[in-house]
N, C-alpha and C. Protein backbone atom coordinates (compact mmCIF):
# COMPACT_ATOMS: atom_id res chain seq x y z
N UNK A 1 0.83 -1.16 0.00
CA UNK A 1 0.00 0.00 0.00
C UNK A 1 0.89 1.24 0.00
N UNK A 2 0.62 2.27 -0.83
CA UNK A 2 1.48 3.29 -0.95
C UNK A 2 0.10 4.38 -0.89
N UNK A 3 0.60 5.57 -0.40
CA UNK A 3 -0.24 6.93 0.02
C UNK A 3 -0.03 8.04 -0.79
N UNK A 4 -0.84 8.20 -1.68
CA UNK A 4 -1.15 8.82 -2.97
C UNK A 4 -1.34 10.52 -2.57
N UNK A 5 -2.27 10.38 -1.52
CA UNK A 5 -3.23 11.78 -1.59
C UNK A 5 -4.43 11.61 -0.30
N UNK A 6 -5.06 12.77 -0.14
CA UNK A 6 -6.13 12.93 0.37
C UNK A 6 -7.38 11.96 -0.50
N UNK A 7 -8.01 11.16 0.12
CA UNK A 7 -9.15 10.30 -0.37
C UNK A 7 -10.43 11.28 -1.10
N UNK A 8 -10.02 12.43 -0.78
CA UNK A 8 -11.34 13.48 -1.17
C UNK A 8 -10.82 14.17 -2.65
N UNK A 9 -9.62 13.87 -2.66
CA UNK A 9 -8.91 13.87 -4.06
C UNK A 9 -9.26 12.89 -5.09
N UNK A 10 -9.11 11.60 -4.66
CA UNK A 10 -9.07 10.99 -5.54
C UNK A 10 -10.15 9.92 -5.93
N UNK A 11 -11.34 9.86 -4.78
CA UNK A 11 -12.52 9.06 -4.63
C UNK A 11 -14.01 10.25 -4.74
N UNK A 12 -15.19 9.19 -4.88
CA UNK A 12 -16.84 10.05 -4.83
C UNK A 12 -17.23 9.46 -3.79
N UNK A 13 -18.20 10.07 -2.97
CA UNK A 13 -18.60 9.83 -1.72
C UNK A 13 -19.87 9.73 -2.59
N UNK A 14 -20.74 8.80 -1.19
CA UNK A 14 -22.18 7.77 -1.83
C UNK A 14 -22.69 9.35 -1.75
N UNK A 15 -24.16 9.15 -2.15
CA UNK A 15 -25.40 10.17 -1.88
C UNK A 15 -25.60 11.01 -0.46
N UNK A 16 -25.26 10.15 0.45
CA UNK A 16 -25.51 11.05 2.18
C UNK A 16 -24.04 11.32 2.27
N UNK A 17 -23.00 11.06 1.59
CA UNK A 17 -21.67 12.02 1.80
C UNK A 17 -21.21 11.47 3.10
N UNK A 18 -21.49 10.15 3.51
CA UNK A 18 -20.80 9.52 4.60
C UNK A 18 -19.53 8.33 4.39
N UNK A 19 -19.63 7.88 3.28
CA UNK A 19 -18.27 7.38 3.15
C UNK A 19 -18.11 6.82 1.56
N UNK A 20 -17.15 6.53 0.83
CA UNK A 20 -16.49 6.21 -0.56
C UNK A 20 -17.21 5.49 -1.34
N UNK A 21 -17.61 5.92 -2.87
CA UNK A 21 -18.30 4.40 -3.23
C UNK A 21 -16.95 4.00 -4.58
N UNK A 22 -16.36 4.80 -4.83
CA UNK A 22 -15.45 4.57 -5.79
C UNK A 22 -13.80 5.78 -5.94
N UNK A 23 -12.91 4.71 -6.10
CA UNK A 23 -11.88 6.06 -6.25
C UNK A 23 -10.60 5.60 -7.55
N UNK A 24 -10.61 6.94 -8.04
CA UNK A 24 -9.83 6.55 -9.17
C UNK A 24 -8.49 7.06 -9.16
N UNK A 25 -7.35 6.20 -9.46
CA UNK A 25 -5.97 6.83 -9.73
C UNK A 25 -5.55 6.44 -11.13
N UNK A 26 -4.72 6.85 -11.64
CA UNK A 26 -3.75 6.70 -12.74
C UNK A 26 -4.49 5.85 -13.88
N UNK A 27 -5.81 6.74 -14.08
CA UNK A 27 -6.97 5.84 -14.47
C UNK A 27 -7.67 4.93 -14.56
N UNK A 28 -7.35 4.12 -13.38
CA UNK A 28 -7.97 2.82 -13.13
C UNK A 28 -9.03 3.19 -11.62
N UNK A 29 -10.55 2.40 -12.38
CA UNK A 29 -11.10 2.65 -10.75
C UNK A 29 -11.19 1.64 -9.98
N UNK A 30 -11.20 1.81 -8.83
CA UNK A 30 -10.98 0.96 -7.49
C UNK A 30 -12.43 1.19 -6.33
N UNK A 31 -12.80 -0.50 -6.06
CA UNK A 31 -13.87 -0.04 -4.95
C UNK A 31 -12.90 0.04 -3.72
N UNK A 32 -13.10 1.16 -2.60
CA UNK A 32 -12.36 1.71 -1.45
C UNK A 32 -12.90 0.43 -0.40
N UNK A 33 -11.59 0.57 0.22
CA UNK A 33 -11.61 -0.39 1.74
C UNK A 33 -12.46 0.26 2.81
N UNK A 34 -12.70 0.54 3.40
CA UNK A 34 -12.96 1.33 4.94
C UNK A 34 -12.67 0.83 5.85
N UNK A 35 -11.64 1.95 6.55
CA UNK A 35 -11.56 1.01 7.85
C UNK A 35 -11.21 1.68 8.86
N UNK A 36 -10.89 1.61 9.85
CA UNK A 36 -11.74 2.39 11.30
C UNK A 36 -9.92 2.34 11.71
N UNK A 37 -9.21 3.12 12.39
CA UNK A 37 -8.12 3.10 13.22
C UNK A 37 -8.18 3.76 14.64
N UNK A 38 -7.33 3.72 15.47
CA UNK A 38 -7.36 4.65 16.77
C UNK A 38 -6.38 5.34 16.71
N UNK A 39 -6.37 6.74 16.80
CA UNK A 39 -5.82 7.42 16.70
C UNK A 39 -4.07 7.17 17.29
N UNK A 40 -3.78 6.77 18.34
CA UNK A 40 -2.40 6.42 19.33
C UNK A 40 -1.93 5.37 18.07
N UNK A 41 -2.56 4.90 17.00
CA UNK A 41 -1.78 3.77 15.86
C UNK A 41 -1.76 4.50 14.84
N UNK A 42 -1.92 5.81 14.81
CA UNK A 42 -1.92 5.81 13.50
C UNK A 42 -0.05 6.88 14.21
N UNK A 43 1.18 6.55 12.74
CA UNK A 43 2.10 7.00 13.14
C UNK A 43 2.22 8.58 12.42
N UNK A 44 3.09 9.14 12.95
CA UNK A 44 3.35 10.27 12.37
C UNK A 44 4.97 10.80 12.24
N UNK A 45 5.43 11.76 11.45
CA UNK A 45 6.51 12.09 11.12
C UNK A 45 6.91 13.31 12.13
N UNK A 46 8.00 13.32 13.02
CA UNK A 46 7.82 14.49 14.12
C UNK A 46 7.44 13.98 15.51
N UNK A 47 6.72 12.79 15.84
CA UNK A 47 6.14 12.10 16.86
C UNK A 47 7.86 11.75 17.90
N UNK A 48 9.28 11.72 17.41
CA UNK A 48 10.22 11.48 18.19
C UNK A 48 10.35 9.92 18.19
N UNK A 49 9.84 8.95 17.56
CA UNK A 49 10.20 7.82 17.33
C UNK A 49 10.24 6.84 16.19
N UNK A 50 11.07 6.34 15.87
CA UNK A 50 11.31 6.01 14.40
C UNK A 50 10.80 4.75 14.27
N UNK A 51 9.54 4.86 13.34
CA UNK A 51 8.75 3.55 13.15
C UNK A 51 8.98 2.72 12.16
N UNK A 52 8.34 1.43 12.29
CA UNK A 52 8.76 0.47 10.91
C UNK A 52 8.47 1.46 9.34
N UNK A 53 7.26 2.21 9.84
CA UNK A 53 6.51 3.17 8.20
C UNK A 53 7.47 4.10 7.99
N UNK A 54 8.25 4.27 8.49
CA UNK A 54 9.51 5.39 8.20
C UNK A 54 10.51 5.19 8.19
N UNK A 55 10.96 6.11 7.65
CA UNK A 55 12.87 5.93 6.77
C UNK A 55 13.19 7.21 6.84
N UNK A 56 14.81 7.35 7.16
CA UNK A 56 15.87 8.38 7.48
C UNK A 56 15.73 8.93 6.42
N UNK A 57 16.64 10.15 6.58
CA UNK A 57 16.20 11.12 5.34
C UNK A 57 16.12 12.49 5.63
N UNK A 58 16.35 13.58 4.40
CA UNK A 58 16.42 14.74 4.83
C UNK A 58 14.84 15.48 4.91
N UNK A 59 14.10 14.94 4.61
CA UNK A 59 12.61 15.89 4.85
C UNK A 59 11.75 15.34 6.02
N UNK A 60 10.60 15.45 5.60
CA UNK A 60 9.57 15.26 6.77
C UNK A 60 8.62 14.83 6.93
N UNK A 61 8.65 13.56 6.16
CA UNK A 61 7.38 12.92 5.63
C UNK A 61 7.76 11.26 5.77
N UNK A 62 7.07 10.71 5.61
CA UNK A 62 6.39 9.06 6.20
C UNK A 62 8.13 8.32 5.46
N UNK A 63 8.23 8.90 4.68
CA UNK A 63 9.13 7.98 3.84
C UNK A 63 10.30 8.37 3.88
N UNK A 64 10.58 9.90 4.79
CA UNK A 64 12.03 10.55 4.67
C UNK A 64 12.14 11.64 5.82
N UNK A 65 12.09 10.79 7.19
CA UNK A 65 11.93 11.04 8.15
C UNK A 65 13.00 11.58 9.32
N UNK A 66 13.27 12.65 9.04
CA UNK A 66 14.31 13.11 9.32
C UNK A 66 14.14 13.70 11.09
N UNK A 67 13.38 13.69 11.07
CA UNK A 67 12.89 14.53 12.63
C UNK A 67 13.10 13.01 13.75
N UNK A 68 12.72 11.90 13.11
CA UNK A 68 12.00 10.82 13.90
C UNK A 68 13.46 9.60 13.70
N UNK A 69 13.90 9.23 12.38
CA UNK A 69 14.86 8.16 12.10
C UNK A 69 16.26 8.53 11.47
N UNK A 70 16.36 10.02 11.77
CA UNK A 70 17.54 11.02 11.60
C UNK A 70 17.92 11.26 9.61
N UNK A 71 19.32 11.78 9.53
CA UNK A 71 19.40 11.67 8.35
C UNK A 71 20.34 10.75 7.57
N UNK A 72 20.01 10.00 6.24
CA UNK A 72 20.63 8.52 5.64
C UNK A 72 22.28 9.45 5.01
């Protein structure tokens, strides 16, 4: 699984605008997963600890985590 974008980018929400009925990338469409997390799991870049979802690096993001898994 790789992280493209905001879901409001790239998917249509059903009729009551409560959750995904389809989302399209690189022109192919896809029916969306849903799925529920708790907040304390979801990781972040800046949080001070270097997680399996992150990698060293000079920026500041999930994949080049410089704040959290220093720099490569």
């Amino acid at each position: 699984m790789v992280h493209v974008g905001a879901c409001s980018q790239y998917c249509q929400r059903d009729a009551s605008g409560l959750y995904f009925t389809a989302c399209t990338y690189n022109g192919i469409t896809y029916r969306p997963i849903t799925t529920r997390m708790r907040p304390e799991d979801i990781y972040r870049c800046g949080d001070r600890v270097c997680q399996a979802t992150e990698s060293c690096g000079m920026r500041n993001t999930p994949a080049s985590c410089r704040l959290d898994c220093g720099e490569c």
